[in-house]
PDB file of N, CA and C in Angstrom:
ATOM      1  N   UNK A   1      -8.006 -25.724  -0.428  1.00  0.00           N
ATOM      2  CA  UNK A   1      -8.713 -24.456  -0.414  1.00  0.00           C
ATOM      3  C   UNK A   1      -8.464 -23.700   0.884  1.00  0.00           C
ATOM      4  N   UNK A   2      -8.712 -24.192   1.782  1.00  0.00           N
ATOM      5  CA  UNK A   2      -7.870 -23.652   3.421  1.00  0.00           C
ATOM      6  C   UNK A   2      -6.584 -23.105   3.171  1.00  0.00           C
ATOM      7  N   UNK A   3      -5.924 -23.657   2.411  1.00  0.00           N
ATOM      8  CA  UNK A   3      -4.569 -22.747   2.584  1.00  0.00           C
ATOM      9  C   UNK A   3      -4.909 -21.693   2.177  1.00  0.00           C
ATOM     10  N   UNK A   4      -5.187 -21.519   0.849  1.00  0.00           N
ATOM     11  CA  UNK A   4      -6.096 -20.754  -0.516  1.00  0.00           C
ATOM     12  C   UNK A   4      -6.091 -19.509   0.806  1.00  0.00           C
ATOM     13  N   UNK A   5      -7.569 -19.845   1.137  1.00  0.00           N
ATOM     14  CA  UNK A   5      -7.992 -18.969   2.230  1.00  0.00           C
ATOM     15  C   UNK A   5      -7.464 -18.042   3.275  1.00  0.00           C
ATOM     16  N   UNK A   6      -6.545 -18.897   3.982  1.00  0.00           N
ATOM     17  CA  UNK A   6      -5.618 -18.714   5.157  1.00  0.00           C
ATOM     18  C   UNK A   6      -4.184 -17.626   4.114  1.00  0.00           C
ATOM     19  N   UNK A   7      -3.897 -17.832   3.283  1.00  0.00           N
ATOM     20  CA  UNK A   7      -2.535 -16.599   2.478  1.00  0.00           C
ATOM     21  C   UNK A   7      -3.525 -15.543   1.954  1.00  0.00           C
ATOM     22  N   UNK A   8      -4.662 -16.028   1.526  1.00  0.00           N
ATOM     23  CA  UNK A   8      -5.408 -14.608   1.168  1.00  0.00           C
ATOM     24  C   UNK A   8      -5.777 -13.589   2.204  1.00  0.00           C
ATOM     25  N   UNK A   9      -6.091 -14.261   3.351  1.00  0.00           N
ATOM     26  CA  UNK A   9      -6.750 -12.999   4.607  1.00  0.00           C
ATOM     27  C   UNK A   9      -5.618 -12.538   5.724  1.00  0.00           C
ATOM     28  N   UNK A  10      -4.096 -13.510   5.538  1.00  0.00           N
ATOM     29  CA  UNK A  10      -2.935 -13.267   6.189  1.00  0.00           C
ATOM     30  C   UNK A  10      -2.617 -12.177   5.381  1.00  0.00           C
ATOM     31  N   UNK A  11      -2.926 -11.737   4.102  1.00  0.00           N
ATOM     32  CA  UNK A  11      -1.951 -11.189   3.030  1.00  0.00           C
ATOM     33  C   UNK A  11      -2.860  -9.635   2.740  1.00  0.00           C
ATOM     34  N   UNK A  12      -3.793 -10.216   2.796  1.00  0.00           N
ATOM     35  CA  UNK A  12      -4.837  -9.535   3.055  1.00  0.00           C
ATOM     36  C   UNK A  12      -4.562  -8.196   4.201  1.00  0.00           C
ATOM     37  N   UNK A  13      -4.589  -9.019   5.675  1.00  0.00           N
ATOM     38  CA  UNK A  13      -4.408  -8.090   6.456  1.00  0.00           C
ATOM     39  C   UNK A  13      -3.525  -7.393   6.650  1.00  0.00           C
ATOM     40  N   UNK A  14      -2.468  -8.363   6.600  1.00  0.00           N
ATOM     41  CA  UNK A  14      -0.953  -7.428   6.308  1.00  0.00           C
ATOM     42  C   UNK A  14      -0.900  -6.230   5.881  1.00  0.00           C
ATOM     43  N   UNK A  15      -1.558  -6.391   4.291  1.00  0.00           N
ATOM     44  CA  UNK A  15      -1.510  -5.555   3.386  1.00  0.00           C
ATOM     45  C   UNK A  15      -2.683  -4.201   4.024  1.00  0.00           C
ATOM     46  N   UNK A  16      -3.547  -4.537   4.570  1.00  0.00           N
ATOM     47  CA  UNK A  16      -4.017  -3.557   5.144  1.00  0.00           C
ATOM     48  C   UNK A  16      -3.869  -2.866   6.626  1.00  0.00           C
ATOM     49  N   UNK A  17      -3.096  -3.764   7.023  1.00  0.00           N
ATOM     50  CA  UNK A  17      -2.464  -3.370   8.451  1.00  0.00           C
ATOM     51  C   UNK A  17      -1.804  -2.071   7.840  1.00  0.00           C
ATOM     52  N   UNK A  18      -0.591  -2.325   7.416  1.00  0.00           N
ATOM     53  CA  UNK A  18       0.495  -1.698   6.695  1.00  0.00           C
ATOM     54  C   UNK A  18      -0.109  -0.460   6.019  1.00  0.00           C
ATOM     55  N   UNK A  19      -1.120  -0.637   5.222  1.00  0.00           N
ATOM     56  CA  UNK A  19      -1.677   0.635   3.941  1.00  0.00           C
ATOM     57  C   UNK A  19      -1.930   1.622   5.447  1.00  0.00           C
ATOM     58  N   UNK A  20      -2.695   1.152   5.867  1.00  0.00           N
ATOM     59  CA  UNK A  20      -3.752   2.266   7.396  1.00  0.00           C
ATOM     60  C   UNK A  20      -2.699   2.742   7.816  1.00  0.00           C
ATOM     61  N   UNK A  21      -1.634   1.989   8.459  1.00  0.00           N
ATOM     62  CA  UNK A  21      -0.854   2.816   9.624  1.00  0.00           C
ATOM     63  C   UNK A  21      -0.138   3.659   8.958  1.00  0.00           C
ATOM     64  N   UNK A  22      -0.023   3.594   7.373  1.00  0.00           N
ATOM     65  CA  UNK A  22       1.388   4.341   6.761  1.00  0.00           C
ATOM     66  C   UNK A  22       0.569   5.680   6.309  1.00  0.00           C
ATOM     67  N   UNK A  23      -1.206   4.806   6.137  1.00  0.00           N
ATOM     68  CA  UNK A  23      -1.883   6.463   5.653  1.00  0.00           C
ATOM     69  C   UNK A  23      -1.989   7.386   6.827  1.00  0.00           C
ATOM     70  N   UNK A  24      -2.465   7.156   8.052  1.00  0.00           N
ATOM     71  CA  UNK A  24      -2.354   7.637   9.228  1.00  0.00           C
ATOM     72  C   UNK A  24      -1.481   8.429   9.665  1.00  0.00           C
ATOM     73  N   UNK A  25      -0.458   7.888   9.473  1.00  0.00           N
ATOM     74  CA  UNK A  25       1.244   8.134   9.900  1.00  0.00           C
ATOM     75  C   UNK A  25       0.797   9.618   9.293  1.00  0.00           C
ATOM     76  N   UNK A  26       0.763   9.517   7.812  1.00  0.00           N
ATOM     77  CA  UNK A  26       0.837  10.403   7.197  1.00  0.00           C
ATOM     78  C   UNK A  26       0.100  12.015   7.156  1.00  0.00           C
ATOM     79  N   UNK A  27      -1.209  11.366   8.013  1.00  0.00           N
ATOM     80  CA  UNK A  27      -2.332  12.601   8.540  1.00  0.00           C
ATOM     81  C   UNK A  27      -1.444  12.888   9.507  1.00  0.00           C
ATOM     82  N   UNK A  28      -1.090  11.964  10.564  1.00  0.00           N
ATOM     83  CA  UNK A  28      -0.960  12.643  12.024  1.00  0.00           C
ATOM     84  C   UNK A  28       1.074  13.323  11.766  1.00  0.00           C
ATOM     85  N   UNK A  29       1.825  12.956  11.007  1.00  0.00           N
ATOM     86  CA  UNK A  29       3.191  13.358  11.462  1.00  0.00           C
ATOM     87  C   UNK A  29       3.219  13.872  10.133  1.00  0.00           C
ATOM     88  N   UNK A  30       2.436  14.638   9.431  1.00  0.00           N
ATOM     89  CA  UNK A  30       2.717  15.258   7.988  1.00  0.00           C
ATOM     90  C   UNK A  30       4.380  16.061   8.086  1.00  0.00           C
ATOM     91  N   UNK A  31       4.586  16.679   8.910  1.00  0.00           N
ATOM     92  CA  UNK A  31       5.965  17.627   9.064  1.00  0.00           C
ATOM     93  C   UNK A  31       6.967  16.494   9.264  1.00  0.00           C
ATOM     94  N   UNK A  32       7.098  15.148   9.363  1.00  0.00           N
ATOM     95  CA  UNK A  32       8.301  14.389   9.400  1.00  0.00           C
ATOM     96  C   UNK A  32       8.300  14.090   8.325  1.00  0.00           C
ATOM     97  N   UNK A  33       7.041  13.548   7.690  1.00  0.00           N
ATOM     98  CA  UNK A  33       6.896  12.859   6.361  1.00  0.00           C
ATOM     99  C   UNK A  33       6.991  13.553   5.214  1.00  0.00           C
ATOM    100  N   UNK A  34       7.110  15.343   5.379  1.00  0.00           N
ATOM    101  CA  UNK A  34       7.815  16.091   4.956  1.00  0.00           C
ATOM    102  C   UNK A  34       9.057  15.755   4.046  1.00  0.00           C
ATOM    103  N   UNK A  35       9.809  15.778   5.054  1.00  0.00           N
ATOM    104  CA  UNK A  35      11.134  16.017   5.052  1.00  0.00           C
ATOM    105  C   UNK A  35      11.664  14.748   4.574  1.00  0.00           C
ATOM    106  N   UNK A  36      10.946  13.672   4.345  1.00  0.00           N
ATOM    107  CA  UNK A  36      11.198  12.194   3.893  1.00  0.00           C
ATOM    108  C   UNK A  36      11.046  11.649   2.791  1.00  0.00           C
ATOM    109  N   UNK A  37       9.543  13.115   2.275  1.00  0.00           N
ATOM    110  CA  UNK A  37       9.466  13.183   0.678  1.00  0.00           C
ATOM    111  C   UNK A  37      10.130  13.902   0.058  1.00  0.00           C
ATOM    112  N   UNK A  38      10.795  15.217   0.838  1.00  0.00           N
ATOM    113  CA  UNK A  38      11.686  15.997   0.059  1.00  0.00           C
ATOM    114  C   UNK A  38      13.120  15.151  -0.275  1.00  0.00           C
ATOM    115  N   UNK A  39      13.180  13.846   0.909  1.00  0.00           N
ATOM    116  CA  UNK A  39      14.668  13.442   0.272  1.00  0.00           C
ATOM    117  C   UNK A  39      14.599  12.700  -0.614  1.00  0.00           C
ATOM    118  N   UNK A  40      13.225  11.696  -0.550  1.00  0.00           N
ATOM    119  CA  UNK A  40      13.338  11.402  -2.066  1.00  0.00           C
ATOM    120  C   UNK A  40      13.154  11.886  -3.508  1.00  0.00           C
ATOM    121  N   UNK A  41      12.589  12.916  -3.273  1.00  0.00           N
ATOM    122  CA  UNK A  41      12.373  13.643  -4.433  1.00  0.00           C
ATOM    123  C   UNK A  41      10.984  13.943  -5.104  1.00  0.00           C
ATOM    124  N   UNK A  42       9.853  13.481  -3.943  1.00  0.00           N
ATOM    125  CA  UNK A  42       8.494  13.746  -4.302  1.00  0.00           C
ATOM    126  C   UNK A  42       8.271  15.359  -3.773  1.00  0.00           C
ATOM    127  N   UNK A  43       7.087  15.733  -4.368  1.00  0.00           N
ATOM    128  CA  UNK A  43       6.380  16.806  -3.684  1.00  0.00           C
ATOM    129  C   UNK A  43       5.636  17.172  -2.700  1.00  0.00           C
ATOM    130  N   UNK A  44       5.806  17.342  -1.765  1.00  0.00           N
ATOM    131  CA  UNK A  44       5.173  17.406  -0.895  1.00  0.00           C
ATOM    132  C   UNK A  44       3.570  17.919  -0.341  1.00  0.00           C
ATOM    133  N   UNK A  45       3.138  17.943  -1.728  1.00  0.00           N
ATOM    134  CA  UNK A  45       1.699  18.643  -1.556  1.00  0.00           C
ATOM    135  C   UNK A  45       0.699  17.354  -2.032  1.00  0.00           C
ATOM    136  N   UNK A  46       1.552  16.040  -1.996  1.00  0.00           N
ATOM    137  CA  UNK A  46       0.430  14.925  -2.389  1.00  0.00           C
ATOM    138  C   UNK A  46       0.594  14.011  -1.040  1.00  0.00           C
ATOM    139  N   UNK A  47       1.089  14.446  -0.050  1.00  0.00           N
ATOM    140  CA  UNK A  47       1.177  13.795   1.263  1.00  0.00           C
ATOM    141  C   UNK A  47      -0.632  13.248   1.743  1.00  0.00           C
ATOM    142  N   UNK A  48      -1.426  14.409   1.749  1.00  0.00           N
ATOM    143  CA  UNK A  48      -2.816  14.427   2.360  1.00  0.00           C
ATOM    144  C   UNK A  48      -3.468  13.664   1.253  1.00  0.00           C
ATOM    145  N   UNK A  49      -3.706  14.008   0.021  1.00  0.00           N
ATOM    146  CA  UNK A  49      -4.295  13.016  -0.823  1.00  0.00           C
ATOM    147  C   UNK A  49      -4.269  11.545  -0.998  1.00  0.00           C
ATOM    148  N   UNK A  50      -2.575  11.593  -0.549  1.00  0.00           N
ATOM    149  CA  UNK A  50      -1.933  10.226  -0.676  1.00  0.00           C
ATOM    150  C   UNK A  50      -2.521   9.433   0.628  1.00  0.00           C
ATOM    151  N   UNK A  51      -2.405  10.031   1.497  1.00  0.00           N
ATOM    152  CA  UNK A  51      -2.949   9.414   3.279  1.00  0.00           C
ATOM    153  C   UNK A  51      -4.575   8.718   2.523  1.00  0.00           C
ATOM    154  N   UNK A  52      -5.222   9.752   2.248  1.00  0.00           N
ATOM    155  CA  UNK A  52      -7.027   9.866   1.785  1.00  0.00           C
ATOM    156  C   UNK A  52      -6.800   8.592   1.045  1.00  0.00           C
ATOM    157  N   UNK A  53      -6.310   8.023  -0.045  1.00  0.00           N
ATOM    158  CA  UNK A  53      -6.523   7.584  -1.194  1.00  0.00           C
ATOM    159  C   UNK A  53      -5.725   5.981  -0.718  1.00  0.00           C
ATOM    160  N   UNK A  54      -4.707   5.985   0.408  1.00  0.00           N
ATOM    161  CA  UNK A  54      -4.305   4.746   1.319  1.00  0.00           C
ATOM    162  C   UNK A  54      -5.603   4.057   1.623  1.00  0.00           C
ATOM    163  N   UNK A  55      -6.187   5.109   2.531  1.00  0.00           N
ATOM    164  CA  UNK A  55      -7.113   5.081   3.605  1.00  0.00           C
ATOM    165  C   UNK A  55      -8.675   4.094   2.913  1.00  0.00           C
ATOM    166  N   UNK A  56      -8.776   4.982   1.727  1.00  0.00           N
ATOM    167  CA  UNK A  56      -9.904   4.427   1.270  1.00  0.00           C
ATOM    168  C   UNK A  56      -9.735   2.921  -0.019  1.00  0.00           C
ATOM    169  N   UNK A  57      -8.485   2.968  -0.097  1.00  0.00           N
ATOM    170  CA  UNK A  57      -8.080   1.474  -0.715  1.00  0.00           C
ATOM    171  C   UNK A  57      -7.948   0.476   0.108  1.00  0.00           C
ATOM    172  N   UNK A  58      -7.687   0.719   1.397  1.00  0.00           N
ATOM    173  CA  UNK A  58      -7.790  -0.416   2.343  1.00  0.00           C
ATOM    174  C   UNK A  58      -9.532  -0.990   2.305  1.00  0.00           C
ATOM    175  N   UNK A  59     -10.397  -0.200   2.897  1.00  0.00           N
ATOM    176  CA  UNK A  59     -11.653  -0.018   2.900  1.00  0.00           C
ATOM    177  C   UNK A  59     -12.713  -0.723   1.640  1.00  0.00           C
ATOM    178  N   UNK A  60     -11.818  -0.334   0.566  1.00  0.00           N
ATOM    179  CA  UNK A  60     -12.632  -0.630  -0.716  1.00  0.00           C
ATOM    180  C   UNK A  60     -12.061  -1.995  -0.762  1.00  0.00           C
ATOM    181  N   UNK A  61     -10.748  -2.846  -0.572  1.00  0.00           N
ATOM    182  CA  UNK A  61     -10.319  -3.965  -0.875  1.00  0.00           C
ATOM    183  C   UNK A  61     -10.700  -4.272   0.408  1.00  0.00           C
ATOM    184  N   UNK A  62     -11.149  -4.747   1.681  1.00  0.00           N
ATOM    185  CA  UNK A  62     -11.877  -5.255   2.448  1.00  0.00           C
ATOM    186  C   UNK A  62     -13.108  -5.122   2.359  1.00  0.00           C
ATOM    187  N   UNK A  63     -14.007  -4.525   1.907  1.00  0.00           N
ATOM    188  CA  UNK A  63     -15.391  -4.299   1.308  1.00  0.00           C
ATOM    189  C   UNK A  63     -15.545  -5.538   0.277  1.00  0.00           C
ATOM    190  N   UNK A  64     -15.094  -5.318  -0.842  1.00  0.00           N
ATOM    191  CA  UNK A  64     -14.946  -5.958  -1.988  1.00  0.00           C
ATOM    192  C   UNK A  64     -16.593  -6.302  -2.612  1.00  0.00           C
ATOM    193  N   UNK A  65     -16.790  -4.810  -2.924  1.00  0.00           N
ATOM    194  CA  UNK A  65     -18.060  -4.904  -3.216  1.00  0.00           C
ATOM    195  C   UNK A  65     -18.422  -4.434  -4.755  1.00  0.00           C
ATOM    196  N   UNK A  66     -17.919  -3.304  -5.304  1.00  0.00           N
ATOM    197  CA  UNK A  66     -17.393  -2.954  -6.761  1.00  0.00           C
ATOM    198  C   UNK A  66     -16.260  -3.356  -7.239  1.00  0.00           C
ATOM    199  N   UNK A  67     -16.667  -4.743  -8.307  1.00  0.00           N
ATOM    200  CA  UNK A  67     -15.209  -4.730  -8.206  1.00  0.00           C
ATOM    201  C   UNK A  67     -13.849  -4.069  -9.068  1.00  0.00           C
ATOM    202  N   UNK A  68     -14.658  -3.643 -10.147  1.00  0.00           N
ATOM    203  CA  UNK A  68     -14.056  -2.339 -10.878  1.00  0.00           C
ATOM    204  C   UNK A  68     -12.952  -1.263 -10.151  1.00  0.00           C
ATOM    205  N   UNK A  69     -13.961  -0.591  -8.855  1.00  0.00           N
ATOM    206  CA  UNK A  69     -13.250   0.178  -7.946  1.00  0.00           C
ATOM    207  C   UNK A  69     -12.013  -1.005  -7.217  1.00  0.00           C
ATOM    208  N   UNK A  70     -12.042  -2.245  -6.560  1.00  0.00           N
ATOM    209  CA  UNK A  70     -11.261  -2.931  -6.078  1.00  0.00           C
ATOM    210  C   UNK A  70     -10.174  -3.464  -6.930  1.00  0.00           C
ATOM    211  N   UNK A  71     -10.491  -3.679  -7.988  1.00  0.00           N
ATOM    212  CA  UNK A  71      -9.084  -3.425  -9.479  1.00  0.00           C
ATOM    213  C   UNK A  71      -8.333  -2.309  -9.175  1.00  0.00           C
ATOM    214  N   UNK A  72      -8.899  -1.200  -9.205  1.00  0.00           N
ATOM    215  CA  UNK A  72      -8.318   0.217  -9.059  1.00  0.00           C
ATOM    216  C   UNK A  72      -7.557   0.316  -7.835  1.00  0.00           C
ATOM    217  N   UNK A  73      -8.565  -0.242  -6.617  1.00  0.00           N
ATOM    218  CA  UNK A  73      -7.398  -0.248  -5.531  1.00  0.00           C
ATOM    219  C   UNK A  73      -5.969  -0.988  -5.388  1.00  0.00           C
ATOM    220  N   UNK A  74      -6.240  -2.206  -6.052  1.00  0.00           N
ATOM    221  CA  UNK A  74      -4.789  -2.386  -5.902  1.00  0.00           C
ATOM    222  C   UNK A  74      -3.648  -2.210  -6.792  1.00  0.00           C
ATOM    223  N   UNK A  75      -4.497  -2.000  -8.012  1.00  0.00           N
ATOM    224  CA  UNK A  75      -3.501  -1.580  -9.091  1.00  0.00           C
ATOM    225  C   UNK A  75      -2.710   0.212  -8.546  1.00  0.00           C
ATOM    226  N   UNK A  76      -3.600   1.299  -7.725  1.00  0.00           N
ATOM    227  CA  UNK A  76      -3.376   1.963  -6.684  1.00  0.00           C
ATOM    228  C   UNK A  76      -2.125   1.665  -6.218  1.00  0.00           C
ATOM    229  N   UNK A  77      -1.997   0.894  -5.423  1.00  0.00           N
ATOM    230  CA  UNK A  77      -1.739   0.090  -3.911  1.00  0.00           C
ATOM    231  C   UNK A  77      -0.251  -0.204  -4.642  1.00  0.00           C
ATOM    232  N   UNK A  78       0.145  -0.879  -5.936  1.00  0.00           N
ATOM    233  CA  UNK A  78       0.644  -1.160  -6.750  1.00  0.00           C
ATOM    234  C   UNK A  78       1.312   0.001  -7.134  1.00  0.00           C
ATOM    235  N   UNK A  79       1.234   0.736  -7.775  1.00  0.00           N
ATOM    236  CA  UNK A  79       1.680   1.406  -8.425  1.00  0.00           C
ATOM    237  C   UNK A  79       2.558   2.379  -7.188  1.00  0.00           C
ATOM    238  N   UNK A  80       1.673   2.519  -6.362  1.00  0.00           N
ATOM    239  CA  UNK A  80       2.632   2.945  -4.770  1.00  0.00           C
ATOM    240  C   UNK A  80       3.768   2.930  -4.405  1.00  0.00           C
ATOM    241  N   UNK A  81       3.858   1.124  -4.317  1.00  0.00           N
ATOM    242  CA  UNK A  81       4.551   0.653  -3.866  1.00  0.00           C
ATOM    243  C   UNK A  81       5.828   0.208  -4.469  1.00  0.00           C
ATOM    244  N   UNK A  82       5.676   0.184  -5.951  1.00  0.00           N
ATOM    245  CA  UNK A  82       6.893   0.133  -7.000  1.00  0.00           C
ATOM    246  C   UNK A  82       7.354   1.740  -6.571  1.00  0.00           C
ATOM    247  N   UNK A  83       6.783   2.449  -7.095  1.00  0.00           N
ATOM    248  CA  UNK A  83       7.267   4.006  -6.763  1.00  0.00           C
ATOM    249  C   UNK A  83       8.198   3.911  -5.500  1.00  0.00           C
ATOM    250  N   UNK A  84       7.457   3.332  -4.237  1.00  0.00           N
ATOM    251  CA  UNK A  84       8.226   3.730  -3.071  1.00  0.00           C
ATOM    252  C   UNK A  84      10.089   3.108  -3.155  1.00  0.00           C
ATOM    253  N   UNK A  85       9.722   1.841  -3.716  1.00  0.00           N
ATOM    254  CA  UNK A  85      10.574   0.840  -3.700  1.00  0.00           C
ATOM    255  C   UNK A  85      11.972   1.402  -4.442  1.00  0.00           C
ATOM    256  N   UNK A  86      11.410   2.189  -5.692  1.00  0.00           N
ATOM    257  CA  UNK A  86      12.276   3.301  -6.753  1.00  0.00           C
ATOM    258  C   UNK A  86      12.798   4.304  -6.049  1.00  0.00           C
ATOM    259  N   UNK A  87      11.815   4.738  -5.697  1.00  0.00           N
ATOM    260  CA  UNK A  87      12.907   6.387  -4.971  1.00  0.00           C
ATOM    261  C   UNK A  87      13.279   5.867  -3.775  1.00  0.00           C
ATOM    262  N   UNK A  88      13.259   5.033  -3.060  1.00  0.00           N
ATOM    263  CA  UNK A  88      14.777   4.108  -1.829  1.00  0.00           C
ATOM    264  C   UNK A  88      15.319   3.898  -2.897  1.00  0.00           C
ATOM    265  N   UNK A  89      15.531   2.851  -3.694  1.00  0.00           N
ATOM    266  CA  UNK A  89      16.551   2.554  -4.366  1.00  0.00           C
ATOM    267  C   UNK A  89      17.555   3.328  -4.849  1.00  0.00           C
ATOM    268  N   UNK A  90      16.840   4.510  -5.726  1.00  0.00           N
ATOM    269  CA  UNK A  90      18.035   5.798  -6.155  1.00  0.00           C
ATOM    270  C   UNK A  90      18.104   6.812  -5.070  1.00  0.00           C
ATOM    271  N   UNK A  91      17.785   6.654  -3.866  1.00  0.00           N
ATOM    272  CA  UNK A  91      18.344   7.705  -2.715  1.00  0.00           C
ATOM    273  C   UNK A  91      19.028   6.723  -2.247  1.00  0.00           C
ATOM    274  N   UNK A  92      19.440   5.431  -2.584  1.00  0.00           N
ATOM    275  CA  UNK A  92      20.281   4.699  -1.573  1.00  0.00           C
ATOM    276  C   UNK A  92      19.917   4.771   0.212  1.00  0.00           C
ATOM    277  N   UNK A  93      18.954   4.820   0.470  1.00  0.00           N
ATOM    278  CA  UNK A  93      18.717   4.762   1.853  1.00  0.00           C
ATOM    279  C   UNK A  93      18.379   3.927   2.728  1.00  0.00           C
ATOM    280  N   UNK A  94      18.578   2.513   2.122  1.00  0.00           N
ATOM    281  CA  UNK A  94      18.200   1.691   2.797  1.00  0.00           C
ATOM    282  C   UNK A  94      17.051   0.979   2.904  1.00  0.00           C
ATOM    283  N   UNK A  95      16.151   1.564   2.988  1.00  0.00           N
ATOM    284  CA  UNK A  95      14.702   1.562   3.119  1.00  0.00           C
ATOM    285  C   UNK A  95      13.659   0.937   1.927  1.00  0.00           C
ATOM    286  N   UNK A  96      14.336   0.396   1.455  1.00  0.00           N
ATOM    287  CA  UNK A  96      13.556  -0.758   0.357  1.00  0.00           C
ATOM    288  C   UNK A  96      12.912  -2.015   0.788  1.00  0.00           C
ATOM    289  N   UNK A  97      13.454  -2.470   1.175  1.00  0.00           N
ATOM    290  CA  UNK A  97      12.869  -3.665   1.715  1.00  0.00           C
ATOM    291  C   UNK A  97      11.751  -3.734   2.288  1.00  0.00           C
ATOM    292  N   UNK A  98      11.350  -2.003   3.072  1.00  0.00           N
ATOM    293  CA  UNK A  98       9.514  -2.207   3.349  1.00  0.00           C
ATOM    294  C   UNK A  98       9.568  -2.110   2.238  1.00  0.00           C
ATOM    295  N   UNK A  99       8.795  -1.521   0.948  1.00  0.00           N
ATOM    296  CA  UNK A  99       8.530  -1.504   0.218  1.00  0.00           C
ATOM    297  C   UNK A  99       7.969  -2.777  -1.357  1.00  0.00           C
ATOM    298  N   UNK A 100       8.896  -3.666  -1.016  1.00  0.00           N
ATOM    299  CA  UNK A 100       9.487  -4.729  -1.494  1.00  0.00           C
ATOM    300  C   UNK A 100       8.979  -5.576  -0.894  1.00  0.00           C
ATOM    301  N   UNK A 101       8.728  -5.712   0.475  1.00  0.00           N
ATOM    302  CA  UNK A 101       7.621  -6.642   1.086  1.00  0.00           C
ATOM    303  C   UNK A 101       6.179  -6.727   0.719  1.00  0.00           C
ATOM    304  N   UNK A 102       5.933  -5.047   0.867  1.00  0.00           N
ATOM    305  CA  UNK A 102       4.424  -4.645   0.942  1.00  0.00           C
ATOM    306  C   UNK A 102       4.245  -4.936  -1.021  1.00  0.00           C
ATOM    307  N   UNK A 103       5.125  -4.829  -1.551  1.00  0.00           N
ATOM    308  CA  UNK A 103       4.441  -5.615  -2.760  1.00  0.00           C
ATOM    309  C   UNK A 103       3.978  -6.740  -3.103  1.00  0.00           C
ATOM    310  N   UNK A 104       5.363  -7.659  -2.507  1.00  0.00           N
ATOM    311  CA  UNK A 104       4.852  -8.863  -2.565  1.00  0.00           C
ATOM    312  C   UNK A 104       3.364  -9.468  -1.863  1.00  0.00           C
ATOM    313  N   UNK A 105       3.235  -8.912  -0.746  1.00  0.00           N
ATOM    314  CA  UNK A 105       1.958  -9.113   0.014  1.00  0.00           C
ATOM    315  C   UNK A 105       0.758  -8.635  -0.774  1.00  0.00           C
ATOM    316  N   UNK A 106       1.235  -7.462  -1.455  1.00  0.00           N
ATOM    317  CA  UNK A 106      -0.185  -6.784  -2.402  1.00  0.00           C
ATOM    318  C   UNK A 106      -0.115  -7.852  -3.232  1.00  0.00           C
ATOM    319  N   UNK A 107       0.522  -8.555  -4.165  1.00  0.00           N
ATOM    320  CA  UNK A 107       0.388  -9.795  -5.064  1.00  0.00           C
ATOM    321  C   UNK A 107       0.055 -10.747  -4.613  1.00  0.00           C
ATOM    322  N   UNK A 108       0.460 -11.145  -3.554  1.00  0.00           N
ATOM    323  CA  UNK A 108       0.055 -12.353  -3.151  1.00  0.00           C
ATOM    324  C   UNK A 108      -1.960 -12.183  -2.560  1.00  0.00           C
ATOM    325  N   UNK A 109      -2.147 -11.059  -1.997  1.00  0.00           N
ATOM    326  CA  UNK A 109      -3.407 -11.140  -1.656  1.00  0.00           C
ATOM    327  C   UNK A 109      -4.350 -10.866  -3.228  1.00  0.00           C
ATOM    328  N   UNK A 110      -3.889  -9.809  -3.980  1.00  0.00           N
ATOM    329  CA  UNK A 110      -4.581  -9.950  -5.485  1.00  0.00           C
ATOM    330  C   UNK A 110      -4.561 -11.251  -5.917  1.00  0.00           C
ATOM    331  N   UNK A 111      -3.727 -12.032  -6.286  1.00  0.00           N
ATOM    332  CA  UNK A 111      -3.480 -13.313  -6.735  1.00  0.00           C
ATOM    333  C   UNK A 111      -4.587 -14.585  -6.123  1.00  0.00           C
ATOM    334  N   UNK A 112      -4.843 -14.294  -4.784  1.00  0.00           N
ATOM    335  CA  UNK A 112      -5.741 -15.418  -4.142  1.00  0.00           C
ATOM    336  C   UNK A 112      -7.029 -15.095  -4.059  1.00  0.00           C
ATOM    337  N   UNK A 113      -7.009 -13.884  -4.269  1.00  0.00           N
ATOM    338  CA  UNK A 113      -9.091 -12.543  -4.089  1.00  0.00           C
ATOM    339  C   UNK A 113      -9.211 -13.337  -4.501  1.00  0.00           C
ATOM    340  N   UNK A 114      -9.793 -13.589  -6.322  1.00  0.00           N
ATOM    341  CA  UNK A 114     -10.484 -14.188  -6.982  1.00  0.00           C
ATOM    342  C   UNK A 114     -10.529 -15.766  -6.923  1.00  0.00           C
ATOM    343  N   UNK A 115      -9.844 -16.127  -6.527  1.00  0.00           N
ATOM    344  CA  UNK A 115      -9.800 -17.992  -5.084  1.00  0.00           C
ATOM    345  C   UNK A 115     -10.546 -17.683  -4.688  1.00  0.00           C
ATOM    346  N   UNK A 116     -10.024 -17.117  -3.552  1.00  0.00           N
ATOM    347  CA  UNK A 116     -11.011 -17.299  -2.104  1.00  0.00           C
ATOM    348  C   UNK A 116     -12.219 -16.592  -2.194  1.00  0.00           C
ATOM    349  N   UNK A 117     -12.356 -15.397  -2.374  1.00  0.00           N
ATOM    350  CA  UNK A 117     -13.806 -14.809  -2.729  1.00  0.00           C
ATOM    351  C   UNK A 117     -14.896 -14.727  -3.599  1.00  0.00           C
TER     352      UNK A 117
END
């Protein structure tokens, strides 16, 4: 059960280390992150929502108090992160592999919640 424990709150934090700084990123350098959604091919008018909706899935999956809403967050969190993983892939830019991490970490911490908590 210790291990149990110990991959859920490693995977855990990761996963929320990562969500915060990328929603952040996204409030504070909106004009780089711009130009990063235009190359992949998103719109650029879901930058601020997207930051908001990071921000408060971290929050709600460390809370873990509704758990209806905490389904939602990571299926969220999920659905993100395949997306991100897709548009690197067909812009060829390299840049998959964050993406591709931060999933696996979102699975691995969904996978152990209902363990450990």
């Amino acid at each position: 059960m210790n291990l149990q424990k110990n991959l859920y709150w490693t995977a855990t934090l990761l996963l929320s280390l990562m969500t915060l700084a990328s929603g952040i990123l996204y409030l504070i350098r909106t004009e780089e992150i711009k130009n990063e959604f235009l190359s992949l091919g998103y719109p650029t008018h879901i930058i601020v929502p997207l930051a908001v909706a990071k921000i408060l899935a971290v929050i709600t999956i460390l809370r873990n108090r509704w758990q209806k809403l905490v389904e939602w967050a990571y299926a969220g969190l999920f659905f993100d992160f395949v997306l991100a993983a897709t548009a690197h892939w067909k812009a060829q830019d390299g840049d998959v592999g964050g993406s591709l991490f931060a999933l696996v970490v979102l699975l691995l911490s969904y996978y152990y919640k209902n363990k450990v908590r």
